[in-house]
N, C-alpha and C. Protein backbone atom coordinates (compact mmCIF):
# COMPACT_ATOMS: atom_id res chain seq x y z
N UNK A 1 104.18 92.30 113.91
CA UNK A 1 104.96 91.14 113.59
C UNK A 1 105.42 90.45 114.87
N UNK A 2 105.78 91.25 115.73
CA UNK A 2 106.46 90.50 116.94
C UNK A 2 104.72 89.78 117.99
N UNK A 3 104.31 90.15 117.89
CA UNK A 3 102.94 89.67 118.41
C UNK A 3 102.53 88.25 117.79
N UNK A 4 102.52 88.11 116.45
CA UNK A 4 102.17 87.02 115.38
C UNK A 4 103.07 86.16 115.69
N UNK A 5 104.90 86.40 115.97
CA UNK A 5 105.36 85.39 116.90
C UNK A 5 105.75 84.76 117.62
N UNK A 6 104.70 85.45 118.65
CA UNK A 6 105.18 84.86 120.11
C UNK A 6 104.55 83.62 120.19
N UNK A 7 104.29 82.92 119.62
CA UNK A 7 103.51 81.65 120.22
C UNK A 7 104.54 80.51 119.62
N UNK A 8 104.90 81.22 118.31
CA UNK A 8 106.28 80.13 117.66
C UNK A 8 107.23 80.08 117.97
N UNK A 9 107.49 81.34 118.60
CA UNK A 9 108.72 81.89 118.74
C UNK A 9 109.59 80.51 120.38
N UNK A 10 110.65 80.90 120.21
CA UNK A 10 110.84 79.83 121.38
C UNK A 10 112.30 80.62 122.04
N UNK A 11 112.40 80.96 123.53
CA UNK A 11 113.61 81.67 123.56
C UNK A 11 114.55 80.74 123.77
N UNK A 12 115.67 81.63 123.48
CA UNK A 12 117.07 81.07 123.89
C UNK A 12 117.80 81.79 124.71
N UNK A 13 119.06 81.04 125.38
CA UNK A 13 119.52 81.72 126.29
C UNK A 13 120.70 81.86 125.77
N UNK A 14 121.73 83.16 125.34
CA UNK A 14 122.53 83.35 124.43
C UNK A 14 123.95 82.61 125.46
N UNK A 15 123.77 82.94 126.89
CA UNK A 15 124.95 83.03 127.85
C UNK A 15 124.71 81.57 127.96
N UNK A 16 124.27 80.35 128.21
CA UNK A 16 124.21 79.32 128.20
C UNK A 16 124.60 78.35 126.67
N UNK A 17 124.47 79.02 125.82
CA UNK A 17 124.77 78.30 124.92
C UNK A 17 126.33 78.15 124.31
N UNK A 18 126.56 77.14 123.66
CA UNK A 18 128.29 76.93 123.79
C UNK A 18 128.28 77.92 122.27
N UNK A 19 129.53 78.56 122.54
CA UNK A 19 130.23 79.70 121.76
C UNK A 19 129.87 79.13 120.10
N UNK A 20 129.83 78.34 119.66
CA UNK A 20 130.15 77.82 118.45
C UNK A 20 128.44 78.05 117.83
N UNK A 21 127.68 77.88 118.91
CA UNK A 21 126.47 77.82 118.56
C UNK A 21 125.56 79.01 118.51
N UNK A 22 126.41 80.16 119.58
CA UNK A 22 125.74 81.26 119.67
C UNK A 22 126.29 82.39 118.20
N UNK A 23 127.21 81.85 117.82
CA UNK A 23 128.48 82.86 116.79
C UNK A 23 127.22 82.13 115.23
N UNK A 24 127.37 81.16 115.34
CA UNK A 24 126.26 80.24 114.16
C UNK A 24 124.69 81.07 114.07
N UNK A 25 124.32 81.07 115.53
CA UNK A 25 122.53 81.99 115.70
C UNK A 25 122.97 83.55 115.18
N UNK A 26 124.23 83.98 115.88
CA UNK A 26 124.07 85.79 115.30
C UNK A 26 124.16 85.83 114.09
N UNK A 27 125.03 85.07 113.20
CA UNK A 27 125.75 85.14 112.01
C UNK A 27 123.93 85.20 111.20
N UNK A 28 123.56 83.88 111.45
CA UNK A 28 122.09 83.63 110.58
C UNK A 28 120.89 84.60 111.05
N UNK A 29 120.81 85.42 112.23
CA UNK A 29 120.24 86.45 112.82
C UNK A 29 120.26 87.85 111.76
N UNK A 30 121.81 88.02 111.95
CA UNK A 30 122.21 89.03 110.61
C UNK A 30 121.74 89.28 109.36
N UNK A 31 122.30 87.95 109.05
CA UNK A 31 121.98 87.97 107.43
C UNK A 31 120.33 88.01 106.67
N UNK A 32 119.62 87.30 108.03
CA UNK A 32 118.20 87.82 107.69
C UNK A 32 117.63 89.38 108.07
N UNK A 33 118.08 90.03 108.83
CA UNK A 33 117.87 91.17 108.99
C UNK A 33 118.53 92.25 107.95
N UNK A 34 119.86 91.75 107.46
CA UNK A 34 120.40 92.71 106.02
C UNK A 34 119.48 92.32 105.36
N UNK A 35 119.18 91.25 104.82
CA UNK A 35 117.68 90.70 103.61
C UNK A 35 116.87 91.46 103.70
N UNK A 36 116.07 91.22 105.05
CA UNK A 36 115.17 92.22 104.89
C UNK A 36 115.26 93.84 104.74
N UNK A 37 116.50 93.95 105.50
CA UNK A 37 116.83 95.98 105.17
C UNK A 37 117.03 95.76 103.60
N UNK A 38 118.00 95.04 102.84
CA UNK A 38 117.89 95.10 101.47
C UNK A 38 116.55 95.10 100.90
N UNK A 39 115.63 94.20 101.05
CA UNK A 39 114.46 94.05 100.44
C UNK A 39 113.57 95.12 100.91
N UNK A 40 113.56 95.83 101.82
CA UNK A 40 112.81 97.60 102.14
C UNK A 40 113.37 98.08 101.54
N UNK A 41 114.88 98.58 101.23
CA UNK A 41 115.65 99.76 100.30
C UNK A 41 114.91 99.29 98.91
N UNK A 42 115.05 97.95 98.23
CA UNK A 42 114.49 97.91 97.29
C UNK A 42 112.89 98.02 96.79
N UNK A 43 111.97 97.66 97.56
CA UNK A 43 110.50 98.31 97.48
C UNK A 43 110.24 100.00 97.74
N UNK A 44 111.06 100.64 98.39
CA UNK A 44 111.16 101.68 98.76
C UNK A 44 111.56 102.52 97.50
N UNK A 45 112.68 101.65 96.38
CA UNK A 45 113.23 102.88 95.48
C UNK A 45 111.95 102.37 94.65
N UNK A 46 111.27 100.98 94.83
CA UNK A 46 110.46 101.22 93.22
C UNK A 46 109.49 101.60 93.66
N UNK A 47 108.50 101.88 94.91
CA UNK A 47 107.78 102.85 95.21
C UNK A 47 107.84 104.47 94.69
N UNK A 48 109.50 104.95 94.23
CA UNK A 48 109.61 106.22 94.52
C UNK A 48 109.71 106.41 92.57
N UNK A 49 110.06 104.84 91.66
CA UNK A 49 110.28 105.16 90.33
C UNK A 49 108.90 105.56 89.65
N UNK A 50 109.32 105.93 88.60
CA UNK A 50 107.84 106.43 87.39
C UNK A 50 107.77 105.26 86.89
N UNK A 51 109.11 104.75 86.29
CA UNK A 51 108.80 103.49 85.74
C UNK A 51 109.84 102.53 85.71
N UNK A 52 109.53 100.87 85.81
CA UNK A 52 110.66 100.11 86.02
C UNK A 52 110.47 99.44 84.74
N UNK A 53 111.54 99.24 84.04
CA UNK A 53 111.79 98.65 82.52
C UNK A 53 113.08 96.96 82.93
N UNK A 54 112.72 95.95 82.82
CA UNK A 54 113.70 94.77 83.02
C UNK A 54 113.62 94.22 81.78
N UNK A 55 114.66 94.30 80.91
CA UNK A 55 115.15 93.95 79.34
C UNK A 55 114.05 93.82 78.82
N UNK A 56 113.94 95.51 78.79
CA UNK A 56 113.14 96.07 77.60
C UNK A 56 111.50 95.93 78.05
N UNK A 57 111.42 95.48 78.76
CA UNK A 57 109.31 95.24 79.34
C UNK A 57 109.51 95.96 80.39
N UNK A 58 108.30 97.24 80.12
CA UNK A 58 107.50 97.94 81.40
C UNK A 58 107.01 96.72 81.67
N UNK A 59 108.06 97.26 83.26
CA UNK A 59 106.75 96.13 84.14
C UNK A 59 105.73 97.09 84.94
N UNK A 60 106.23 98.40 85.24
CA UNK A 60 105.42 99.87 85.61
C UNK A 60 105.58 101.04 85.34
N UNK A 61 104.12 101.59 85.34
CA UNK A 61 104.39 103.03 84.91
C UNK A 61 104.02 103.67 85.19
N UNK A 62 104.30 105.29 86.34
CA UNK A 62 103.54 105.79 86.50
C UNK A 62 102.41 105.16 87.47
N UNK A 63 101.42 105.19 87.32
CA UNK A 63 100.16 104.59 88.33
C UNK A 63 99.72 103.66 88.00
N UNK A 64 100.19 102.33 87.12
CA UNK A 64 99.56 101.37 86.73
C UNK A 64 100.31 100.32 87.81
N UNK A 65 99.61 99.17 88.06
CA UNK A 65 99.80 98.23 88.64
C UNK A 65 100.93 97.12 88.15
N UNK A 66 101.95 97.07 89.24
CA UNK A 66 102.97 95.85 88.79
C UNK A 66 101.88 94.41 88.84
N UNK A 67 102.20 93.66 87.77
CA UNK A 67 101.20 92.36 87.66
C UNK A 67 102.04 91.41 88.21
N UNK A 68 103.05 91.59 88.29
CA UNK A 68 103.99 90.29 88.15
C UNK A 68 105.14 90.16 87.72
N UNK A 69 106.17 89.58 88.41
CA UNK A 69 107.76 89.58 87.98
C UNK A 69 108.25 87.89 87.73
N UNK A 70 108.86 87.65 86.89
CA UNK A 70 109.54 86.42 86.98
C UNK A 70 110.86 86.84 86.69
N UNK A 71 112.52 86.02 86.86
CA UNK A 71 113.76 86.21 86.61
C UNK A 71 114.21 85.42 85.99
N UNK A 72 115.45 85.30 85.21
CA UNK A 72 115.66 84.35 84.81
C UNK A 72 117.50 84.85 85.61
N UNK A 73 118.41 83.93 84.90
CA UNK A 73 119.96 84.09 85.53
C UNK A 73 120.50 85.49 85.31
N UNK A 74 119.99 85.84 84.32
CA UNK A 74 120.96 87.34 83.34
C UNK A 74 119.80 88.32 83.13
N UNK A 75 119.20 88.97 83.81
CA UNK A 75 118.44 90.18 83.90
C UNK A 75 119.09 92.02 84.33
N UNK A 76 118.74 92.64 83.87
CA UNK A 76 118.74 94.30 83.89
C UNK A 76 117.92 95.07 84.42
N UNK A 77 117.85 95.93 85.35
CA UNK A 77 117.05 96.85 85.66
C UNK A 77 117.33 98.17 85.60
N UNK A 78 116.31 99.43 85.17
CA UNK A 78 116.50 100.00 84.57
C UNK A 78 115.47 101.31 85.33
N UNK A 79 116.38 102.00 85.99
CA UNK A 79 114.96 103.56 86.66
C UNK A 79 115.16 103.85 86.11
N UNK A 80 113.83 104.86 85.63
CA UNK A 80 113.69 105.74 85.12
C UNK A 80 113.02 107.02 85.85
């Protein structure tokens, strides 16, 4: 990943930049890095379930293939 973006990537200089702007980069730095640790903890537990049930539909089981998820506002999930 870090290879793929070095060419986009563009540095910054944290000590040059005015306080307001560097507190703004960590804050949005963070919150994508919890995302992504959230979004590994969560592939990680449904890697480890038999089966995931969201109001009432196997979406997996066992060794069959997840096809596809959609959400709506008010959904449930359910290990088993």
């Amino acid at each position: 990943m870090g290879a793929k973006n070095k060419k986009n990537s563009k540095k910054v200089d944290l000590l040059e930049m005015p306080k307001n702007e560097r507190l703004q980069l960590i804050r949005e730095v963070k919150e994508k890095l919890q995302q992504k640790v959230t979004e590994e903890k969560l592939w990680q537990s449904l890697l480890e379930t038999e089966n995931v049930t969201v109001n009432g539909k196997v979406l997996f089981r066992d060794q069959e293939q997840l096809t596809g998820v959609s959400s709506e506002a008010n959904y449930t999930i359910i290990r088993t």
